[in-house]
N, C-alpha and C. Protein backbone atom coordinates (compact mmCIF):
# COMPACT_ATOMS: atom_id res chain seq x y z
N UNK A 1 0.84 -1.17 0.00
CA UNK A 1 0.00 0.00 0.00
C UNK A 1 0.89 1.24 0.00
N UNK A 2 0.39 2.00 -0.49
CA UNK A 2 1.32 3.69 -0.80
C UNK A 2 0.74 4.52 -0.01
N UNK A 3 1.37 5.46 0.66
CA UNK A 3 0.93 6.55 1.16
C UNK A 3 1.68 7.85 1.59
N UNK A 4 0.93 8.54 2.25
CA UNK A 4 1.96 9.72 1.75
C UNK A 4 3.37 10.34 2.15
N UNK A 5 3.94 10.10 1.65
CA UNK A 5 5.76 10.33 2.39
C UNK A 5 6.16 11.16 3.64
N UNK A 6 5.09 12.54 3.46
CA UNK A 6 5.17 13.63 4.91
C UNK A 6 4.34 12.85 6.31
N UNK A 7 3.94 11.83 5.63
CA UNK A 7 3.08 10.99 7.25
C UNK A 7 4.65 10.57 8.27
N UNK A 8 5.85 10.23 7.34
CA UNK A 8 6.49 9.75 8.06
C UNK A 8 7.74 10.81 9.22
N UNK A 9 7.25 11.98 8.70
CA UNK A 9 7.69 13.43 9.12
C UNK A 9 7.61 13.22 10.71
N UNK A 10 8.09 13.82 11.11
CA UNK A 10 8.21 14.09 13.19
C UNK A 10 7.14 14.69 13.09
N UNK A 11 6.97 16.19 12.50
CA UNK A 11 6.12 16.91 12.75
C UNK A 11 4.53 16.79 12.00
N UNK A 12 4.49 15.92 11.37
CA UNK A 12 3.09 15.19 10.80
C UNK A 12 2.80 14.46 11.64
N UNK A 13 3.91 13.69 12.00
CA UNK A 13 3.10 12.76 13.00
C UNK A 13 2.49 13.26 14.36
N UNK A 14 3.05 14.23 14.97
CA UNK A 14 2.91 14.76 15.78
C UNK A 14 1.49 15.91 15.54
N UNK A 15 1.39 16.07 14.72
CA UNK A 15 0.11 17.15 14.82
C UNK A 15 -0.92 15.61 14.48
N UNK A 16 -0.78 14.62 13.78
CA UNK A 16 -1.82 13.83 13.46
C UNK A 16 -2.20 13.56 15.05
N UNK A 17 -1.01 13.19 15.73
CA UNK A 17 -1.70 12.77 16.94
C UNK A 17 -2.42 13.83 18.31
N UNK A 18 -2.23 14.82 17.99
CA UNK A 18 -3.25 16.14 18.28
C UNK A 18 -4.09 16.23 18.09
N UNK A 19 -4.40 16.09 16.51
CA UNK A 19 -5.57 15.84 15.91
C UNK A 19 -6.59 14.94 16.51
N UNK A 20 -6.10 13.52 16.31
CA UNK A 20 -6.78 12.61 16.58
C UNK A 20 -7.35 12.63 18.36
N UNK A 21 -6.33 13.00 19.56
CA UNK A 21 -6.80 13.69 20.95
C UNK A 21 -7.77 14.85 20.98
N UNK A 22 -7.76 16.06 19.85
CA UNK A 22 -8.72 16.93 19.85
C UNK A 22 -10.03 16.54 19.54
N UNK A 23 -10.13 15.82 18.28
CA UNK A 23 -10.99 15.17 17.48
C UNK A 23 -11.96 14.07 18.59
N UNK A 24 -11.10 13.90 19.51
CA UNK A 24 -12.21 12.87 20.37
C UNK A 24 -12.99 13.93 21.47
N UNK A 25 -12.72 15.22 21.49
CA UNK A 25 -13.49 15.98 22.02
C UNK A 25 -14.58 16.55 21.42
N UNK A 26 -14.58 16.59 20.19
CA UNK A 26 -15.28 17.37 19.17
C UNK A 26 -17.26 17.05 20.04
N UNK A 27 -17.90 17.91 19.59
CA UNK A 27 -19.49 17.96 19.85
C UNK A 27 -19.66 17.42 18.23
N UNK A 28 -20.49 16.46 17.58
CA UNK A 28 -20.97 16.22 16.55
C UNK A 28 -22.33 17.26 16.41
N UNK A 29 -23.13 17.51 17.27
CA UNK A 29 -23.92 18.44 17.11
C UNK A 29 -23.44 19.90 16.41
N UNK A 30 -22.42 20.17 17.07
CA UNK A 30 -22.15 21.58 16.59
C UNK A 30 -21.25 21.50 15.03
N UNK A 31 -20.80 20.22 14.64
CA UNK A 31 -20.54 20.36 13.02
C UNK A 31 -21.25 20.80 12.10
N UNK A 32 -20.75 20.79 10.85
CA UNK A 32 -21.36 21.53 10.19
C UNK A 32 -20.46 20.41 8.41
N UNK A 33 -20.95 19.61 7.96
CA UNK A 33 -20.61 19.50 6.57
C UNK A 33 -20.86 19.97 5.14
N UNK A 34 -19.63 20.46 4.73
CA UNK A 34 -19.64 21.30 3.56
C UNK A 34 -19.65 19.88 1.95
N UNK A 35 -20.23 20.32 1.05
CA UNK A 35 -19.83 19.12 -0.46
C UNK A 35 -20.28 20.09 -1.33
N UNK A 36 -19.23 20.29 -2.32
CA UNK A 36 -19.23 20.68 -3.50
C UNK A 36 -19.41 19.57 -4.28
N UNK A 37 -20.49 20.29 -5.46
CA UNK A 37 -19.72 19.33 -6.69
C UNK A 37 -20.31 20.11 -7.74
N UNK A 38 -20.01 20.07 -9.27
CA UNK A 38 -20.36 20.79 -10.19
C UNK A 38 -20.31 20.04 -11.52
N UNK A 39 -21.31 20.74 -12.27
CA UNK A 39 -21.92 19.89 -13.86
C UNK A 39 -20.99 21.09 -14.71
N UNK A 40 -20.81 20.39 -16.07
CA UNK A 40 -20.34 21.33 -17.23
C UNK A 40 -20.32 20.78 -18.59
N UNK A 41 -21.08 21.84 -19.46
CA UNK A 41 -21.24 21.10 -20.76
C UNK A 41 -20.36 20.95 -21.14
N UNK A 42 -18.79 20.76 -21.04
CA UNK A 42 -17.67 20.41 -21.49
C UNK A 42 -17.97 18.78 -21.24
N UNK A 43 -18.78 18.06 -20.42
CA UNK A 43 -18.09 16.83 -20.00
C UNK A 43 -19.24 15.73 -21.14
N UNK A 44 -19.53 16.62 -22.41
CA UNK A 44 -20.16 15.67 -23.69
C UNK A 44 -19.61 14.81 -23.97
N UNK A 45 -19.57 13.36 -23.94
CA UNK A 45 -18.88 12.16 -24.30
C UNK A 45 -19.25 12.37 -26.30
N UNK A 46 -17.43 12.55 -26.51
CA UNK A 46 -17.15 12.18 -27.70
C UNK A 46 -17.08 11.15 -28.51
N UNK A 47 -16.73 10.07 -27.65
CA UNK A 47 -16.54 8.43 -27.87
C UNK A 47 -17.42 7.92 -26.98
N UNK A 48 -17.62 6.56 -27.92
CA UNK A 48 -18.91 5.65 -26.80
C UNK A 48 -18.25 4.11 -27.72
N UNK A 49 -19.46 4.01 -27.25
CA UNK A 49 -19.13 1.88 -27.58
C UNK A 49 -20.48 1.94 -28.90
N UNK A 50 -21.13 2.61 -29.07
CA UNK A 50 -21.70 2.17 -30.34
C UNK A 50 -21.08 2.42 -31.63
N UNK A 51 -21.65 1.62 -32.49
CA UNK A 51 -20.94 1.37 -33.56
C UNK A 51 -20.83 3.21 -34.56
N UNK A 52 -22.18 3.69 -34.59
CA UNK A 52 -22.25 5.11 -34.75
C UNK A 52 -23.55 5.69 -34.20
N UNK A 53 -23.19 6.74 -33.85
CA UNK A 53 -24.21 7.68 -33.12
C UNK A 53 -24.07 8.84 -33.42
N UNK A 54 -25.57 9.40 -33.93
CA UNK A 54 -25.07 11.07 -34.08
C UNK A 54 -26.11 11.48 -33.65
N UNK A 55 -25.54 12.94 -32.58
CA UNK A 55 -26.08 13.16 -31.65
C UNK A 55 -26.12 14.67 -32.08
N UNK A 56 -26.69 15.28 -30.84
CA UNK A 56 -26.16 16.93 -31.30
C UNK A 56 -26.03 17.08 -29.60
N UNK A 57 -24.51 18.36 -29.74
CA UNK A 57 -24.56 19.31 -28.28
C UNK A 57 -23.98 20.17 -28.86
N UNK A 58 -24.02 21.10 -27.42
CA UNK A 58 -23.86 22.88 -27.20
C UNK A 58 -22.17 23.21 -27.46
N UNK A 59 -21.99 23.55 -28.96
CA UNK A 59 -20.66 23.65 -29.16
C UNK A 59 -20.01 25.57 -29.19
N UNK A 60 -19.01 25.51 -28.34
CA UNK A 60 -18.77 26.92 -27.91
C UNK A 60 -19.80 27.69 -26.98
N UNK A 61 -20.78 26.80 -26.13
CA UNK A 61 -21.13 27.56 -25.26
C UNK A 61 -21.24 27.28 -24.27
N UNK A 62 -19.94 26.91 -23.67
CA UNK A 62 -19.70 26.21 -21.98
C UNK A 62 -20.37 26.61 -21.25
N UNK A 63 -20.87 25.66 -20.29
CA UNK A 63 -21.42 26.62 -18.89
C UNK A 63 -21.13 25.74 -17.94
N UNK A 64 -20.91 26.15 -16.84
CA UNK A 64 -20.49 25.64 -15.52
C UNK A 64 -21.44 25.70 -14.44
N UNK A 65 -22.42 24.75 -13.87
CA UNK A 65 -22.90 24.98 -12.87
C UNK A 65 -22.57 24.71 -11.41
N UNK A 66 -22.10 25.30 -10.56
CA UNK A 66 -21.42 24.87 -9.24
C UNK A 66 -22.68 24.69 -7.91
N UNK A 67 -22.29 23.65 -7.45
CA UNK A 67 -23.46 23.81 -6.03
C UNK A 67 -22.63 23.53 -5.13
N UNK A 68 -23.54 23.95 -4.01
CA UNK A 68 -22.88 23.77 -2.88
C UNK A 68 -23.87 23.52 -1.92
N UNK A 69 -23.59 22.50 -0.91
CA UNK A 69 -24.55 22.36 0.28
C UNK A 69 -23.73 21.85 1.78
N UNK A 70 -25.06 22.35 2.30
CA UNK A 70 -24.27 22.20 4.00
C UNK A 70 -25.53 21.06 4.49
N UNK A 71 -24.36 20.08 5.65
CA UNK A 71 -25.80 19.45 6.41
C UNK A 71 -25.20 19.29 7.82
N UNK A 72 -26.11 19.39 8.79
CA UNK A 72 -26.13 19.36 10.05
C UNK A 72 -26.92 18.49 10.67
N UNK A 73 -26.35 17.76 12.04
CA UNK A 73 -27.15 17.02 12.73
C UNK A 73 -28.14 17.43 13.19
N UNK A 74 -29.34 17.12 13.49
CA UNK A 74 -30.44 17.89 14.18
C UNK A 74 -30.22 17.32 15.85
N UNK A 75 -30.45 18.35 16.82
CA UNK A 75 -30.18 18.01 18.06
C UNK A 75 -31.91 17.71 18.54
């Protein structure tokens, strides 16, 4: 298995294990989770597995839609 070379650092290891002592204090109530994710007409599949297909899309007029959401435990 591979992983990441600065884990084997003094000072990585040493804040991981901070981390992991702080982290067992944490309130789960009071978190808060963030997730991005985003669509874009760039991601038109050019190639496929059929033999031929002709299709039509939006050529030269990219658009990017970004979202974003939060979720919280309910207390």
């Amino acid at each position: 298995m591979v992983h990441a070379a600065e884990q084997d650092r003094p000072d990585v290891a040493l804040k991981r294990t901070a981390w992991r002592f702080w982290q067992a204090h944490l309130d789960p109530r009071k978190l808060v989770f963030l997730d991005e994710t985003g669509a874009s007409t760039k991601m038109t599949r050019t190639h496929g597995r059929a033999a031929c297909v002709v299709d039509r899309v939006p050529h030269g007029h990219w658009k990017t839609t970004t979202f974003l959401g939060a979720l919280r435990p309910r207390a």
